[in-house]
Protein backbone atom coordinates (compact mmCIF):
# COMPACT_ATOMS: atom_id res chain seq x y z
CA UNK A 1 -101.75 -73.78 3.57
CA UNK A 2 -104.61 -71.16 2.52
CA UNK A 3 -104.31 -68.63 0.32
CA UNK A 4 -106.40 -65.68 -1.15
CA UNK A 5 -105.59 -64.57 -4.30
CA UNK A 6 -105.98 -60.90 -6.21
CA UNK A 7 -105.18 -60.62 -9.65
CA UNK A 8 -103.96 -57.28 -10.94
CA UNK A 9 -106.28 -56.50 -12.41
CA UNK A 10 -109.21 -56.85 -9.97
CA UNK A 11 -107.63 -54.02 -7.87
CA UNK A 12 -109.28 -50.74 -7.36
CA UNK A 13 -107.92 -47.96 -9.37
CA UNK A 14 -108.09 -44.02 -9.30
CA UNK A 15 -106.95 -41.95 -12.14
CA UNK A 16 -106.91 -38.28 -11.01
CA UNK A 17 -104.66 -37.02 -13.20
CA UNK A 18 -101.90 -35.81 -11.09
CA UNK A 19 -101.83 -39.28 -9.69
CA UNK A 20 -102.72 -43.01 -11.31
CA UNK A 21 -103.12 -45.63 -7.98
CA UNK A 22 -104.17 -48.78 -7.84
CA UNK A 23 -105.68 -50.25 -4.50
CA UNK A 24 -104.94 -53.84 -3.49
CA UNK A 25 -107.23 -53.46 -0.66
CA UNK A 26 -109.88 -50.58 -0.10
CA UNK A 27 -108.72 -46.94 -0.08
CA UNK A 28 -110.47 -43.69 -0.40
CA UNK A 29 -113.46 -44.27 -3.08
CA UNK A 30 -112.50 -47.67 -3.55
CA UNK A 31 -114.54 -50.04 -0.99
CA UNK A 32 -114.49 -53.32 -0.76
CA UNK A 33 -115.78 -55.66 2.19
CA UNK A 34 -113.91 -58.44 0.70
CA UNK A 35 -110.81 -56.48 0.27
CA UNK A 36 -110.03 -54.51 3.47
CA UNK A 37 -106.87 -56.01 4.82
CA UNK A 38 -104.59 -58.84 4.70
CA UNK A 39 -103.79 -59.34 8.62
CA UNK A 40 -102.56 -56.40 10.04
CA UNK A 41 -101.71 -55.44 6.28
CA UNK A 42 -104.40 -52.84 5.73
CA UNK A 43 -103.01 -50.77 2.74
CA UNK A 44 -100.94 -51.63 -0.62
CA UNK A 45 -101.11 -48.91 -2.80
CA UNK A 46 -99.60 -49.09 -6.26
CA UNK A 47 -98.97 -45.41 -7.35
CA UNK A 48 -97.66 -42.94 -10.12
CA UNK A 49 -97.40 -39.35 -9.70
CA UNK A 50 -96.99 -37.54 -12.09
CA UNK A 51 -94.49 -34.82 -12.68
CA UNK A 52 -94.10 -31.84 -10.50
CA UNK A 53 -97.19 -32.79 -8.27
CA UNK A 54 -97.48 -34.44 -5.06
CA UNK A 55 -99.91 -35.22 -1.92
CA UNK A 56 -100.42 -31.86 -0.51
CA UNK A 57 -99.63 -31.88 3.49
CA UNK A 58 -102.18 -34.35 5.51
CA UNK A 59 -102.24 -35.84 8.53
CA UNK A 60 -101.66 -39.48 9.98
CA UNK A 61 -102.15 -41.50 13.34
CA UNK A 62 -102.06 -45.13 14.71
CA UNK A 63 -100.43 -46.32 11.78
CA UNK A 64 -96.98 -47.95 10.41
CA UNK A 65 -96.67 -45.85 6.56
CA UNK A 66 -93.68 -47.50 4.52
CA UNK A 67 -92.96 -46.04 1.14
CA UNK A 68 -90.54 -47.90 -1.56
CA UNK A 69 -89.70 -46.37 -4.91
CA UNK A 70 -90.12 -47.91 -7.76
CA UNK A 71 -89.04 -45.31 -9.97
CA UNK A 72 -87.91 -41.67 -9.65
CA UNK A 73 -87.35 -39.38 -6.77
CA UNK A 74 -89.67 -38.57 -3.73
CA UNK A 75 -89.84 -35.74 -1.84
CA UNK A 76 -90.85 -36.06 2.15
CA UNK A 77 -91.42 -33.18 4.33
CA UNK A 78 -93.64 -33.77 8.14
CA UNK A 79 -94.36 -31.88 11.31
CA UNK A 80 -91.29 -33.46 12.62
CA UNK A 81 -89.11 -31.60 10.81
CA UNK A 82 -87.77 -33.58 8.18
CA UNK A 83 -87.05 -33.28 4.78
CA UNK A 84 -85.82 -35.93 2.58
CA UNK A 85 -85.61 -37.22 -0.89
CA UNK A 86 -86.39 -41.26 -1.42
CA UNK A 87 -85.12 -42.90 -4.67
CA UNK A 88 -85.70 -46.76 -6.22
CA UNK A 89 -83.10 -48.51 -3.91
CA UNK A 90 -84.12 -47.01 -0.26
CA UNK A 91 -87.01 -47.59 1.91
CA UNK A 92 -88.54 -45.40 4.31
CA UNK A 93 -90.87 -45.74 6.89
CA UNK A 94 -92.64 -43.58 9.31
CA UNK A 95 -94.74 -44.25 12.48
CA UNK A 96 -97.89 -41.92 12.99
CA UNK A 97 -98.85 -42.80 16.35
CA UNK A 98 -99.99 -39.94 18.16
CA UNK A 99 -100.11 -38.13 15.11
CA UNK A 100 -98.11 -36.48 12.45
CA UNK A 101 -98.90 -34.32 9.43
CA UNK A 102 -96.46 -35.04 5.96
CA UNK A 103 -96.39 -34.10 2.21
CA UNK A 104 -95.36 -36.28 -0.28
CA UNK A 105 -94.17 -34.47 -3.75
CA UNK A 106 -92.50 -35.51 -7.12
CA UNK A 107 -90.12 -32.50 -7.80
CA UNK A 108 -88.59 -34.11 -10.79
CA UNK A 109 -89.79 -31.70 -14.16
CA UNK A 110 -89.15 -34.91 -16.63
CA UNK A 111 -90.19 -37.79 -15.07
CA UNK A 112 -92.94 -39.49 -13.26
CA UNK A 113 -92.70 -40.92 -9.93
CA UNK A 114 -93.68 -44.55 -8.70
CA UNK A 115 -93.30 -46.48 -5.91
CA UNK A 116 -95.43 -48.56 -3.65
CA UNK A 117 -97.48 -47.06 -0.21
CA UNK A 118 -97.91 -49.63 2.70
CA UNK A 119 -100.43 -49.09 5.68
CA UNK A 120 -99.30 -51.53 8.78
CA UNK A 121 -101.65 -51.78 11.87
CA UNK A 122 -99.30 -50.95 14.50
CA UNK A 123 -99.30 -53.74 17.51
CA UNK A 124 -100.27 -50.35 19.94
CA UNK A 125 -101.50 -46.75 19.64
CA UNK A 126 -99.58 -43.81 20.93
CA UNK A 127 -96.11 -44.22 20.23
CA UNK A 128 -93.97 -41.31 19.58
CA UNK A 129 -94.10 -40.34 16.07
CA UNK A 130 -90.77 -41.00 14.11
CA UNK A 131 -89.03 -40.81 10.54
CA UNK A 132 -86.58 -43.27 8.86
CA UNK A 133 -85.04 -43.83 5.74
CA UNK A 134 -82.06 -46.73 4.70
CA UNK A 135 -80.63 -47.88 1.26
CA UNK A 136 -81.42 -51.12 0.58
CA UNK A 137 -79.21 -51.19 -2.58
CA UNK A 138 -76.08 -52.88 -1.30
CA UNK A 139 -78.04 -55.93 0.73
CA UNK A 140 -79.26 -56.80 -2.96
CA UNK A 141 -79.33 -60.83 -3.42
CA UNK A 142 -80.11 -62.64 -6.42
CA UNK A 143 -82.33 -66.06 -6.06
CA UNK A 144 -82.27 -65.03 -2.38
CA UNK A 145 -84.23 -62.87 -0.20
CA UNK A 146 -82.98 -59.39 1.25
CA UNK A 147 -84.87 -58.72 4.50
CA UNK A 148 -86.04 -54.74 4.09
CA UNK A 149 -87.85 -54.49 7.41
CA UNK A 150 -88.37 -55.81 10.57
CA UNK A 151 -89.33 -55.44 14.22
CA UNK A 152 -85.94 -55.14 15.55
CA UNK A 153 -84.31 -51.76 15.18
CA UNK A 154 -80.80 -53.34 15.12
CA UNK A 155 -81.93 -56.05 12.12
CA UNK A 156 -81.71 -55.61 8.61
CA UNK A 157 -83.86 -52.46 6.95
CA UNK A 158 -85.89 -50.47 8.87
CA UNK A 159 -88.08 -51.26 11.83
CA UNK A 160 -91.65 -50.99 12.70
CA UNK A 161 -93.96 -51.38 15.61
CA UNK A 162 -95.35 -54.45 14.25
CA UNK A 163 -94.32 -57.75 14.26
CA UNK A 164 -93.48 -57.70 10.71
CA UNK A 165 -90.79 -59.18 8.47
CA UNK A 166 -90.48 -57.41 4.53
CA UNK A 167 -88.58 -59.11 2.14
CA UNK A 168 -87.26 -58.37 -1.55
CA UNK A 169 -86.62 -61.42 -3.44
CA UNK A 170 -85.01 -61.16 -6.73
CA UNK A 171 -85.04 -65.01 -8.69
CA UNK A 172 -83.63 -65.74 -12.24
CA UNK A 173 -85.57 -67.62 -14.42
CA UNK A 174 -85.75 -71.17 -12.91
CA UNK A 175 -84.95 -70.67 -9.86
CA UNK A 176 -86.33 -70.53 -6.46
CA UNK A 177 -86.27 -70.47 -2.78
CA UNK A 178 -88.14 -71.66 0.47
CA UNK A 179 -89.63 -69.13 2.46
CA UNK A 180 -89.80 -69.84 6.40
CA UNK A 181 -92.06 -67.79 7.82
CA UNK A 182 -89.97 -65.83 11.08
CA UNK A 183 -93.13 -66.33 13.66
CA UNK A 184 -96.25 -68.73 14.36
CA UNK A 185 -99.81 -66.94 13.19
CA UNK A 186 -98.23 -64.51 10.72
CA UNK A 187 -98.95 -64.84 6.90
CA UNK A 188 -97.47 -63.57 4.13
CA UNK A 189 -98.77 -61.71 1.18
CA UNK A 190 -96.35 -62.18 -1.71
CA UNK A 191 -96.62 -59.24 -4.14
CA UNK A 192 -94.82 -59.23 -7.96
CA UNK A 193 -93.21 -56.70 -9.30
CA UNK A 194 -91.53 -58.04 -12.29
CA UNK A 195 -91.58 -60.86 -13.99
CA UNK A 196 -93.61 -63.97 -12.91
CA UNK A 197 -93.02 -67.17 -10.16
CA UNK A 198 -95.29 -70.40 -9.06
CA UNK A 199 -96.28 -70.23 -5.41
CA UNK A 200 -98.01 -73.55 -4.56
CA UNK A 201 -100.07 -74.09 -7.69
CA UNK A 202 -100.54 -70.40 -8.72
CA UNK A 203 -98.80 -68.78 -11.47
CA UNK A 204 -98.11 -64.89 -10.40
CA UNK A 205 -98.03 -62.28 -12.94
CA UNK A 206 -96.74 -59.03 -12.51
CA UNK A 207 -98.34 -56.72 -9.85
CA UNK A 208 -101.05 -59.74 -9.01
CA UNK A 209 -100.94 -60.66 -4.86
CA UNK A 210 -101.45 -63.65 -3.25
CA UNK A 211 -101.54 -63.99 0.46
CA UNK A 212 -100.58 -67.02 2.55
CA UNK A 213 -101.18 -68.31 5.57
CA UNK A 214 -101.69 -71.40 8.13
CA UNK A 215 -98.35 -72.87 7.27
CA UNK A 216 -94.84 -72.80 8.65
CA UNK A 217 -93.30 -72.17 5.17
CA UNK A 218 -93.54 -71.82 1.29
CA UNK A 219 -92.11 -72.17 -2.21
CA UNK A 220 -91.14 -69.70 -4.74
CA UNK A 221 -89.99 -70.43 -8.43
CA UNK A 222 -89.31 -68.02 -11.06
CA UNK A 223 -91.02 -68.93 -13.93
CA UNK A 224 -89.23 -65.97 -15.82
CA UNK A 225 -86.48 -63.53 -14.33
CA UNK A 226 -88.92 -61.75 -11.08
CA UNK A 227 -88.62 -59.40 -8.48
CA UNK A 228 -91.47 -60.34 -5.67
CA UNK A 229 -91.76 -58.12 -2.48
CA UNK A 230 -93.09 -60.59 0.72
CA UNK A 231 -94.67 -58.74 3.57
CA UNK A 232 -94.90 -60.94 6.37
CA UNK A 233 -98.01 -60.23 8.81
CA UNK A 234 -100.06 -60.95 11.68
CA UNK A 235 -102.62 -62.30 10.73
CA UNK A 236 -104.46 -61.76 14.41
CA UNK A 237 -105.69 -58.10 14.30
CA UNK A 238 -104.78 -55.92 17.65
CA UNK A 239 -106.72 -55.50 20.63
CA UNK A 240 -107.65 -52.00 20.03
CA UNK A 241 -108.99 -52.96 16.89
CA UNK A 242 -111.51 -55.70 18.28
């Protein structure tokens, strides 16, 4: 098994006011040549906006964007005509391919907004743009893991053009699970949340990564009550990105 491993709080980080992110791999002014992806995994974006402010309307292509809320409400609105509200609990996830252009605003007067932006290399370019959102609440598992996204539109979560497998695992203190990997060349970059859990001989803290890869399968014990998202990866880059 090999792993890489990013502490919290050797991220990247931009404070612009409006919004307080921190980069697991580089974004925008933050650039890093040892940083740049994890697989197919090319963005993990850790991000607070603040109240009543929002990414004005940009655009997007060629890639798989998945936003999960942490805390707080999120407004969506894209060329495709949709406009919808995200809260701690769902998970959306949107396909640029051949282009789209979307705003992202925190429309709450009181309270701040966080939640976590994902880039995913798509496995092609071109596809036809499209929008989804799903609760995730009620699939909630304790010292299990609740698959949040896949490649199959009729599995669990939503689906992406990728062959990817997201999981939420939620462990009490002391306990833990074996995580089988779902296909042969993938890794996984395990990502806490809350709380902290062993993985091999590495002690996770809250919002430190670790990615894994070149092995069939993994361990994962909570050394204290923790919430850990898995993203499951290629770890093989696409063609059209050779």
């Amino acid at each position: 098994m090999k792993t890489v491993y990013h502490k919290a709080d050797s991220r990247g980080h931009a404070d612009h006011g409006w919004l307080n992110s921190y980069h697991t791999f580089s974004f925008a002014g933050y650039q890093n040549r040892d940083r740049m992806n994890f697989g197919v995994l090319r963005v993990l974006n850790d991000d607070t906006v603040t109240q009543g402010m929002g990414f004005g309307t940009h655009p997007h292509r060629d890639m798989e964007i998945i936003s999960i809320p942490l805390e707080g409400d999120l407004e969506h609105k894209d060329s495709m005509g949709t406009t919808a509200v995200i809260r701690k609990g769902e998970i959306q996830v949107m396909s640029a391919g051949t282009g789209v252009m979307h705003s992202e605003y925190n429309k709450n007067k009181d309270v701040p907004v966080k939640f976590l932006q994902i880039w995913v290399f798509p496995r092609e370019v071109g596809v036809q743009p499209r929008y989804d959102q799903k609760s995730i609440r009620e699939g909630e598992k304790i010292n299990g893991f609740q698959q949040i996204l896949s490649p199959d539109k009729n599995d669990d979560g939503v689906w992406i053009h990728q062959d990817a497998w997201f999981n939420l695992a939620n462990f009490t203190k002391g306990n833990g699970k074996n995580y089988t990997l779902n296909k042969k060349g993938n890794g996984v970059y395990a990502f806490v949340l809350k709380g902290s859990a062993r993985i091999g001989d590495r002690i996770l803290n809250e919002r430190d990564g670790l990615g894994i890869w070149d092995t069939q399968s993994f361990n994962i014990e909570a050394v204290e009550d923790t919430e850990i998202l898995l993203m499951e990866v290629p770890m093989e880059l696409p063609e059209y990105l050779k």
